[in-house]
N, C-alpha and C. Protein backbone atom coordinates (compact mmCIF):
# COMPACT_ATOMS: atom_id res chain seq x y z
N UNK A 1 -64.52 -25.91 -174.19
CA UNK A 1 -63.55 -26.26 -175.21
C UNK A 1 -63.65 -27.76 -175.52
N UNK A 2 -63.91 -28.40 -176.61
CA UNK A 2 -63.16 -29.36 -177.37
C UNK A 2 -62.74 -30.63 -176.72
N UNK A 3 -61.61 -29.55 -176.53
CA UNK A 3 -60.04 -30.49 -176.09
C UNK A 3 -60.53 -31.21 -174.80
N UNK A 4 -61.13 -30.31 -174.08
CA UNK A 4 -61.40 -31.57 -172.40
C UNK A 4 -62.56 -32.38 -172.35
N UNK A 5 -63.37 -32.76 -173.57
CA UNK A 5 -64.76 -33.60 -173.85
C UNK A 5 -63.84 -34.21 -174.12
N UNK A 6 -63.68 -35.26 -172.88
CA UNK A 6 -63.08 -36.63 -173.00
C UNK A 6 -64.02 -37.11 -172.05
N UNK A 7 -63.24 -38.56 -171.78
CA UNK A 7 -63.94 -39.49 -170.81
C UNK A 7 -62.88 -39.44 -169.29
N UNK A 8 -63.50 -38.92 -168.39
CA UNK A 8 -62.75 -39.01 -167.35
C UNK A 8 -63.22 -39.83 -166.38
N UNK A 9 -63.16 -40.87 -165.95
CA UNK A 9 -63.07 -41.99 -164.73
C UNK A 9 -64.21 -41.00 -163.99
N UNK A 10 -65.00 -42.08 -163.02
CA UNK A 10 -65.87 -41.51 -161.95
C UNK A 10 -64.89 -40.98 -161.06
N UNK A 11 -64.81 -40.05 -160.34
CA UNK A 11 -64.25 -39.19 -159.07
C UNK A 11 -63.34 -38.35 -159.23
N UNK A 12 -62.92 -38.24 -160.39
CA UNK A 12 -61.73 -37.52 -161.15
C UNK A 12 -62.43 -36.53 -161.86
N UNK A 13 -61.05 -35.23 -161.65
CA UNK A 13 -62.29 -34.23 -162.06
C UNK A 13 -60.75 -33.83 -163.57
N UNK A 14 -60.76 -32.99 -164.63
CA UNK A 14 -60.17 -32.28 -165.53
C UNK A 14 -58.86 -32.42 -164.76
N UNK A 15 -59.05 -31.57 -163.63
CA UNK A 15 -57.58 -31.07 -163.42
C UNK A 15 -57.41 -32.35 -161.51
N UNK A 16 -56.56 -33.47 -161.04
CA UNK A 16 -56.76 -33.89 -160.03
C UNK A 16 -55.91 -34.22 -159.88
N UNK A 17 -55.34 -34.27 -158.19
CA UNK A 17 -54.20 -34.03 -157.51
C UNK A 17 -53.48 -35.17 -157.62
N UNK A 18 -52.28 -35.19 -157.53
CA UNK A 18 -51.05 -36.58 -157.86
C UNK A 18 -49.99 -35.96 -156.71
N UNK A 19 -50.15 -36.95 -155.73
CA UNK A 19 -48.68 -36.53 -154.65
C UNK A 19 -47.88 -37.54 -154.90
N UNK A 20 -46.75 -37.11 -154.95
CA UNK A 20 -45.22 -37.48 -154.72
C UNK A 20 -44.76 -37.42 -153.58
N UNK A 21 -44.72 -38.76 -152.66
CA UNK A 21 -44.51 -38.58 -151.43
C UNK A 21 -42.78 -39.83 -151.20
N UNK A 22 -42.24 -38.94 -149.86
CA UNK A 22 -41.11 -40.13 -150.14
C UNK A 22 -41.61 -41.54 -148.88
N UNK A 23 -42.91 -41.90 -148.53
CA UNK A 23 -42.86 -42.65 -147.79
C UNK A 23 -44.44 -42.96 -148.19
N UNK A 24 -45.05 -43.34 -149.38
CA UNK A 24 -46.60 -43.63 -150.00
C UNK A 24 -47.15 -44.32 -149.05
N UNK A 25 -46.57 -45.57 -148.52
CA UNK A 25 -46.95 -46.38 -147.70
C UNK A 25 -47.43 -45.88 -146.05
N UNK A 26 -46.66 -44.88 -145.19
CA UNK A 26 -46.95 -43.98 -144.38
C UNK A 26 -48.75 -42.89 -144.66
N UNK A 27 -48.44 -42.32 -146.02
CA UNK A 27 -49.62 -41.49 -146.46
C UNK A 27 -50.58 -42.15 -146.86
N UNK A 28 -50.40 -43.00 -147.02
CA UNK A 28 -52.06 -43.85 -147.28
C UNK A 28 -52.22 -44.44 -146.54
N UNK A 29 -51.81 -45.04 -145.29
CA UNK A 29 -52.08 -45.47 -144.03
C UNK A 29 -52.90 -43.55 -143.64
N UNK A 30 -51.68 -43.00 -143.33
CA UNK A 30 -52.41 -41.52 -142.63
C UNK A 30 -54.18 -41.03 -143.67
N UNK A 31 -54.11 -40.85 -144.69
CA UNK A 31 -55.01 -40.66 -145.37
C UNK A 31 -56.86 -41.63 -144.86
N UNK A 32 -55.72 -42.45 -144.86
CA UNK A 32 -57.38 -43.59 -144.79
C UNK A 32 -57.76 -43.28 -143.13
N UNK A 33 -56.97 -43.11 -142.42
CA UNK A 33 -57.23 -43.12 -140.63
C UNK A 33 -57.34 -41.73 -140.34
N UNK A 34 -57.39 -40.63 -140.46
CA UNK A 34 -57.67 -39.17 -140.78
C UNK A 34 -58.74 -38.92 -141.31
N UNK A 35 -58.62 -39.07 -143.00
CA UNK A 35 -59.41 -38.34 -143.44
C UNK A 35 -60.66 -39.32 -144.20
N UNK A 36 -60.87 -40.96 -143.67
CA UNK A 36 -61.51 -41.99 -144.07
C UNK A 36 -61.40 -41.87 -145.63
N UNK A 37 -59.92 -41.62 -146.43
CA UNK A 37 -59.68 -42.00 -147.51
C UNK A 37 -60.04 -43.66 -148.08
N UNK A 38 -60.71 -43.92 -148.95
CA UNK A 38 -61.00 -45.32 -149.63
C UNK A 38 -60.04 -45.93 -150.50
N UNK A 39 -59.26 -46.83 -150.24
CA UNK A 39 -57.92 -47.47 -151.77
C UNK A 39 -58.59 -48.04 -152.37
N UNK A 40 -58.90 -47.16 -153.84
CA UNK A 40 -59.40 -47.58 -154.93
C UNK A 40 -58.93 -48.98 -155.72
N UNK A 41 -57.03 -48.42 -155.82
CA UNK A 41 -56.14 -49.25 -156.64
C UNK A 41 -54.76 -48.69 -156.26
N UNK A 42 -54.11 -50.08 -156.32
CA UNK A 42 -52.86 -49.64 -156.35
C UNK A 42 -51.91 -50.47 -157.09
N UNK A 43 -50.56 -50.23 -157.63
CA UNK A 43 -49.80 -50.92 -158.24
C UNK A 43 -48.33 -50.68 -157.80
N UNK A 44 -47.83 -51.73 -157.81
CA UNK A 44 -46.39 -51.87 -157.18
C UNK A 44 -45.53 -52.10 -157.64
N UNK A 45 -44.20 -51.56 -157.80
CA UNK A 45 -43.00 -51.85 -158.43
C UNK A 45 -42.31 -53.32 -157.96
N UNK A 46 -42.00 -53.47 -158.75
CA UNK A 46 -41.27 -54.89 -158.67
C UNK A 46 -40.44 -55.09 -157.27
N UNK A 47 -39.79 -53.91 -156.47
CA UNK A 47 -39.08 -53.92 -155.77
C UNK A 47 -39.96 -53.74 -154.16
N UNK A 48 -41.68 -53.32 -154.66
CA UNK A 48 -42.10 -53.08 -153.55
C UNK A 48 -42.57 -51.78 -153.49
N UNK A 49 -41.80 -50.54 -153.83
CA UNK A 49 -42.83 -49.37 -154.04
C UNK A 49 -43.86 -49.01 -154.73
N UNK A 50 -44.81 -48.21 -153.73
CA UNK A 50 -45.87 -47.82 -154.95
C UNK A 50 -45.39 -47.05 -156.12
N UNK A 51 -45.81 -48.03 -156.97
CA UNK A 51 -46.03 -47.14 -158.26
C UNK A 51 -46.98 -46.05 -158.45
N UNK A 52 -48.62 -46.35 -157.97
CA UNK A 52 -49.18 -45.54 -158.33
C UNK A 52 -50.54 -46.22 -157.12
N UNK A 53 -51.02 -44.94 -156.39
CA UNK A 53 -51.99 -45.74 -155.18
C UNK A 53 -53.27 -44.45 -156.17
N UNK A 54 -54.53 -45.48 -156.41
CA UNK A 54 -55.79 -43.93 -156.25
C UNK A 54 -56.28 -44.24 -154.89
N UNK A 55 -56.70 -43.00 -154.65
CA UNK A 55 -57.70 -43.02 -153.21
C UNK A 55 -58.64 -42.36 -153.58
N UNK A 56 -60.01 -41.77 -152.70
CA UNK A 56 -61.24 -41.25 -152.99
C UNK A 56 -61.34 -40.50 -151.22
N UNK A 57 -61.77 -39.25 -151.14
CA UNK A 57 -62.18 -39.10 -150.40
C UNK A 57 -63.11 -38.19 -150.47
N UNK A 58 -64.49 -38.41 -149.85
CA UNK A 58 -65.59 -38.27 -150.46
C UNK A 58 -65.81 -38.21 -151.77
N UNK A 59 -66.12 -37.19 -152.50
CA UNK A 59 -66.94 -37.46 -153.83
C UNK A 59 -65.04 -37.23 -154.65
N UNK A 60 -63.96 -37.35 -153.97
CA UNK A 60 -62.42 -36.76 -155.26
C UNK A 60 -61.50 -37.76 -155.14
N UNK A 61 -61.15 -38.41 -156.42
CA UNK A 61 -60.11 -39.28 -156.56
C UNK A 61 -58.70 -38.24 -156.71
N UNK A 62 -57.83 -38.91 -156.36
CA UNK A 62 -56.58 -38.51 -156.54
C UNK A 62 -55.10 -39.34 -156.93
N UNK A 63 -54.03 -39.36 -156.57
CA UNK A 63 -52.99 -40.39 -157.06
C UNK A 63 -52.12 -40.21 -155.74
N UNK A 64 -51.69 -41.37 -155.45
CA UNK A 64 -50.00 -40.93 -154.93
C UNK A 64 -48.96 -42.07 -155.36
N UNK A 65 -48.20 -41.34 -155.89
CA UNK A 65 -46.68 -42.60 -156.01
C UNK A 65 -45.23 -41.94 -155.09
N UNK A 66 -44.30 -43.10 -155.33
CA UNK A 66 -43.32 -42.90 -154.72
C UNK A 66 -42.48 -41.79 -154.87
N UNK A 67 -41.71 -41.04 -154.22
CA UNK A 67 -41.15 -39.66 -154.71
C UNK A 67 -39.39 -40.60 -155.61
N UNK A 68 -39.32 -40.02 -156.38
CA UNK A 68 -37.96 -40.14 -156.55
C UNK A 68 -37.20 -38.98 -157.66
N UNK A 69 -35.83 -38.91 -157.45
CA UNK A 69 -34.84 -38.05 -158.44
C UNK A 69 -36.29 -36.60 -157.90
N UNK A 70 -36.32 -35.85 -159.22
CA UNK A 70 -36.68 -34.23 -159.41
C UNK A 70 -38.04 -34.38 -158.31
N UNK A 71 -38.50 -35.34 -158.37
CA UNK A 71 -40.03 -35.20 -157.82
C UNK A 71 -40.13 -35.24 -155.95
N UNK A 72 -38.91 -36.31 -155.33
CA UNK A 72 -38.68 -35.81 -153.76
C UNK A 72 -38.73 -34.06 -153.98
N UNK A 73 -39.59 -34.19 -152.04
CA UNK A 73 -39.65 -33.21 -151.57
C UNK A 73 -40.46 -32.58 -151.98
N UNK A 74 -41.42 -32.80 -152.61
CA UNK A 74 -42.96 -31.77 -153.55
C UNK A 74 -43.79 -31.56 -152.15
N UNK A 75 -44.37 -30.20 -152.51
CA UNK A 75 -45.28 -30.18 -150.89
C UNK A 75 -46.53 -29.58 -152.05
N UNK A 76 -47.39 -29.82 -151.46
CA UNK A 76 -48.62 -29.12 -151.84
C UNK A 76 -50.01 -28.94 -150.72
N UNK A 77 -51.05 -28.36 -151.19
CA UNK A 77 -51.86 -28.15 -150.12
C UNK A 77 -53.29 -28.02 -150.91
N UNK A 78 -54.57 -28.65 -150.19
CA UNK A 78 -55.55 -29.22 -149.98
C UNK A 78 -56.56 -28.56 -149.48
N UNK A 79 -57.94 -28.34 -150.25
CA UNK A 79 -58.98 -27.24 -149.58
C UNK A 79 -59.74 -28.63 -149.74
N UNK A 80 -60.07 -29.13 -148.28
CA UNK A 80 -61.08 -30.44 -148.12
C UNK A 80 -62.31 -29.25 -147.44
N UNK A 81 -63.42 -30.12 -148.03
CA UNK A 81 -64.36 -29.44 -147.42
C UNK A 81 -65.64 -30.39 -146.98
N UNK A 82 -66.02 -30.34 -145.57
CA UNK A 82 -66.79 -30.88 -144.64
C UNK A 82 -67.58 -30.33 -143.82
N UNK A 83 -68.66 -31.33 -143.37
CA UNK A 83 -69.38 -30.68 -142.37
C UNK A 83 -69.33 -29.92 -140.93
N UNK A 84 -68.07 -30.73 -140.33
CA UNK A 84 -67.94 -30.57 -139.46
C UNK A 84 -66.23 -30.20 -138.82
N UNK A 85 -66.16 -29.31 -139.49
CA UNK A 85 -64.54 -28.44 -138.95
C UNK A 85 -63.96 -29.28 -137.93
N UNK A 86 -64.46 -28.62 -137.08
CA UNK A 86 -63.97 -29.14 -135.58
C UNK A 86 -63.70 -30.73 -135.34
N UNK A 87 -64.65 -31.83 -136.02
CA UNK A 87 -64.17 -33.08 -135.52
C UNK A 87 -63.04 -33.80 -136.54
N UNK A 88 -63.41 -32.68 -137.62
CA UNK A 88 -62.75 -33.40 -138.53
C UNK A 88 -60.90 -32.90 -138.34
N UNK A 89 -60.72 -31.62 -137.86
CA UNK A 89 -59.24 -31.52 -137.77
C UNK A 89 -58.91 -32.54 -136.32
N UNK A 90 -59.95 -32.63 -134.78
CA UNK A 90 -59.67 -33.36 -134.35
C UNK A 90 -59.01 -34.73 -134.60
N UNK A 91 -59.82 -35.12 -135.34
CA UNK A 91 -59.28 -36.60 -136.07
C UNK A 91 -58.07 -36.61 -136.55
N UNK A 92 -57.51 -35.79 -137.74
CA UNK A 92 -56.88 -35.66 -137.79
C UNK A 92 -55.65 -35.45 -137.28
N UNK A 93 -55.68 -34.54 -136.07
CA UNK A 93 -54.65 -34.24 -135.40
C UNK A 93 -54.25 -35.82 -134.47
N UNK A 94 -55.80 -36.52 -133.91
CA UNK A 94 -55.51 -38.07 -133.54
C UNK A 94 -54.97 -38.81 -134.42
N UNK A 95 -54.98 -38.71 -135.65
CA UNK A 95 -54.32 -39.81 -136.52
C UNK A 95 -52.68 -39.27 -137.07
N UNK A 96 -52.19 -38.29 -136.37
CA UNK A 96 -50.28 -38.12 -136.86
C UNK A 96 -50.05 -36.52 -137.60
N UNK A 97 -51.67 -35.88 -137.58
CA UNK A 97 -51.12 -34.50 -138.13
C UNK A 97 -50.98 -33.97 -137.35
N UNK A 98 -50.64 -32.26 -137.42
CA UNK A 98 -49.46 -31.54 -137.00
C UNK A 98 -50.97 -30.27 -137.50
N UNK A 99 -50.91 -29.53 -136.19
CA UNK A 99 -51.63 -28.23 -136.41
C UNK A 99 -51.04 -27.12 -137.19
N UNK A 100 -51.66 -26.56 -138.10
CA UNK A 100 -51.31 -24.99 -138.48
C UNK A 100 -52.51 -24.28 -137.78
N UNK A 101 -53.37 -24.24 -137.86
CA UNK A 101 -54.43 -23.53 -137.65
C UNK A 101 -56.02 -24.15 -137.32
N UNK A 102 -56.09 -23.71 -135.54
CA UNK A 102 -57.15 -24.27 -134.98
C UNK A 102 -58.88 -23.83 -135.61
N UNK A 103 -59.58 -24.47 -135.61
CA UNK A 103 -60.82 -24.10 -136.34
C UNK A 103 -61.33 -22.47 -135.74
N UNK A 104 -61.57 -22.00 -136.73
CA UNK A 104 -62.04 -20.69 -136.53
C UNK A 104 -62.96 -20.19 -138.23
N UNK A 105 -64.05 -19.12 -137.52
CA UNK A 105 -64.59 -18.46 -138.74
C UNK A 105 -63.78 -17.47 -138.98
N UNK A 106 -64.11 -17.57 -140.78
CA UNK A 106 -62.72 -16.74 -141.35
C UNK A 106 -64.04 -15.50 -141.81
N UNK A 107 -63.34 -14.60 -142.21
CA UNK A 107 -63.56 -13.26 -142.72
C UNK A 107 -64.29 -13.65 -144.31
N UNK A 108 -64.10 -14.43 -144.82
CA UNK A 108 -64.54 -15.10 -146.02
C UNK A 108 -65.80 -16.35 -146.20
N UNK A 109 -66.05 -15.72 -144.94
CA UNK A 109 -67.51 -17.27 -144.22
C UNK A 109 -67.21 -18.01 -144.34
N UNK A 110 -65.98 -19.04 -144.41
CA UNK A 110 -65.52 -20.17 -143.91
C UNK A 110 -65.39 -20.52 -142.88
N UNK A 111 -65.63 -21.92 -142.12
CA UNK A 111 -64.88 -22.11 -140.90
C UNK A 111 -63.95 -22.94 -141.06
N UNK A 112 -62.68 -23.09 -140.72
CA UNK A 112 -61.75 -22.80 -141.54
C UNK A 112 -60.51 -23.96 -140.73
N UNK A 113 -59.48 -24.64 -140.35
CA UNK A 113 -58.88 -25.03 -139.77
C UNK A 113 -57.44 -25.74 -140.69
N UNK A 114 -56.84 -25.66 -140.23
CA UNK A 114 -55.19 -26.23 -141.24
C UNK A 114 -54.71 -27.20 -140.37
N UNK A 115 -53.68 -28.68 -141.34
CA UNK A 115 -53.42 -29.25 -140.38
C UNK A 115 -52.10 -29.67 -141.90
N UNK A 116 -50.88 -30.11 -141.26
CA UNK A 116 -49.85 -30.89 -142.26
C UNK A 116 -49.83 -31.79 -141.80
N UNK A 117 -49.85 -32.90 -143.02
CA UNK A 117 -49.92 -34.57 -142.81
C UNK A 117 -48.50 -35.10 -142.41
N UNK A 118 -48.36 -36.18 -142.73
CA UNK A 118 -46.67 -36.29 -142.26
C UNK A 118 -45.69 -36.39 -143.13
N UNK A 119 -46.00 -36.38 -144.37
CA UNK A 119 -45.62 -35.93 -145.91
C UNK A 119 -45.13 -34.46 -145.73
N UNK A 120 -46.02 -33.58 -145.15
CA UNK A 120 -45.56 -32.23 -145.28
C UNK A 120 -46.39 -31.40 -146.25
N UNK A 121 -47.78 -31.91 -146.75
CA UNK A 121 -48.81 -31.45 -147.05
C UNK A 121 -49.75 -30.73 -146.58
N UNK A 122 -50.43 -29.91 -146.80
CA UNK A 122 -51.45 -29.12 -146.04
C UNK A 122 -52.38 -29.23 -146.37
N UNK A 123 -53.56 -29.08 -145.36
CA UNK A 123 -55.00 -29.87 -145.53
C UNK A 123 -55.44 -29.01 -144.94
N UNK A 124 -56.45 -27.73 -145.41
CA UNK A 124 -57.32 -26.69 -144.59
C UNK A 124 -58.72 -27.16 -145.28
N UNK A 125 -58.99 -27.77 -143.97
CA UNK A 125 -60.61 -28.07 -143.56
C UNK A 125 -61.29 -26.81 -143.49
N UNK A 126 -62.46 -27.33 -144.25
CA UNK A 126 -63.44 -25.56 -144.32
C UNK A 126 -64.86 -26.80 -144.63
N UNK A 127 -65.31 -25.56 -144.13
CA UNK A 127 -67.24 -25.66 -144.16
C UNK A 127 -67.76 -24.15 -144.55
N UNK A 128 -68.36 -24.32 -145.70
CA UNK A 128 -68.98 -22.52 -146.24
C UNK A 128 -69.74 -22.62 -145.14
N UNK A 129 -69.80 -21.12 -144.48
CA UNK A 129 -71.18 -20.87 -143.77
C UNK A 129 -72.35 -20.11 -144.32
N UNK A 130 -72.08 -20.21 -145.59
CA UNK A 130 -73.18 -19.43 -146.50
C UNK A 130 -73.58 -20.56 -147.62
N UNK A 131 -74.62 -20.54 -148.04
CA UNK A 131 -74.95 -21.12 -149.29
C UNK A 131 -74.60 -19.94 -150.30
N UNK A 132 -73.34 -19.34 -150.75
CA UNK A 132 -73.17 -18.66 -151.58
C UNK A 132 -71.83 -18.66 -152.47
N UNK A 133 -71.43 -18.05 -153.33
CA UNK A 133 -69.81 -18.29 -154.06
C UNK A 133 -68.94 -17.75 -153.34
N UNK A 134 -67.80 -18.02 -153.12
CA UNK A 134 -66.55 -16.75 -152.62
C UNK A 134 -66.45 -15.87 -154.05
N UNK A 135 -66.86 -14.68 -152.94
CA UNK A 135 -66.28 -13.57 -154.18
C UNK A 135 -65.28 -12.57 -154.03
């Protein structure tokens, strides 16, 4: 279509994630020491909150700003995908997350592991074990 032949920034894809967190400053500390998130940019309200942080982790930019009024309390969840399952929820769990689900192969050839950040986000680490599509 048309309409989405625009110009979109390197690491940003059509559709890319924007968290509303009530503590930005907490999640981008956790982000960068977890999941070796990169701070692209950030901008700050006069008073000190983020306005608006990008990060990159591996090849995906994303956003986070401060939660406030309708937007506190947003949860959402995260299909990161890596080489290595196992060290990577380790890390994670060393840097302040919270287990859902220990690495295991899934029924869908993933290997597969869940973890919530301290936001209250979910992050299921997967590695295809196929060079093929989910179908």
């Amino acid at each position: 279509m048309d309409i989405f032949n625009t110009y979109i920034p390197e690491g940003f894809q059509t559709v890319s994630s924007y968290l509303f967190v009530s503590d930005p400053i907490q999640e981008i500390s956790f982000l960068k020491n977890a999941f070796h998130a990169e701070e692209l940019n950030r901008t700050s309200m006069p008073n000190g909150d983020v306005a608006n942080c990008i990060l990159k982790i591996g090849n995906s930019c994303f956003m986070i700003s401060q939660a406030r009024g309708e937007f506190e309390g947003m949860r959402t969840s995260f299909y990161l995908f890596v080489n290595d399952v196992d060290r990577m929820y380790q890390h994670a769990l060393d840097n302040g997350a919270e287990s859902v689900l220990e690495p295991a192969d899934m029924s869908y050839e993933d290997r597969q592991a869940g973890v919530k950040d301290p936001a209250g986000n979910y992050w299921w680490i997967s590695k295809r074990l196929v060079q093929k599509p989910y179908n």
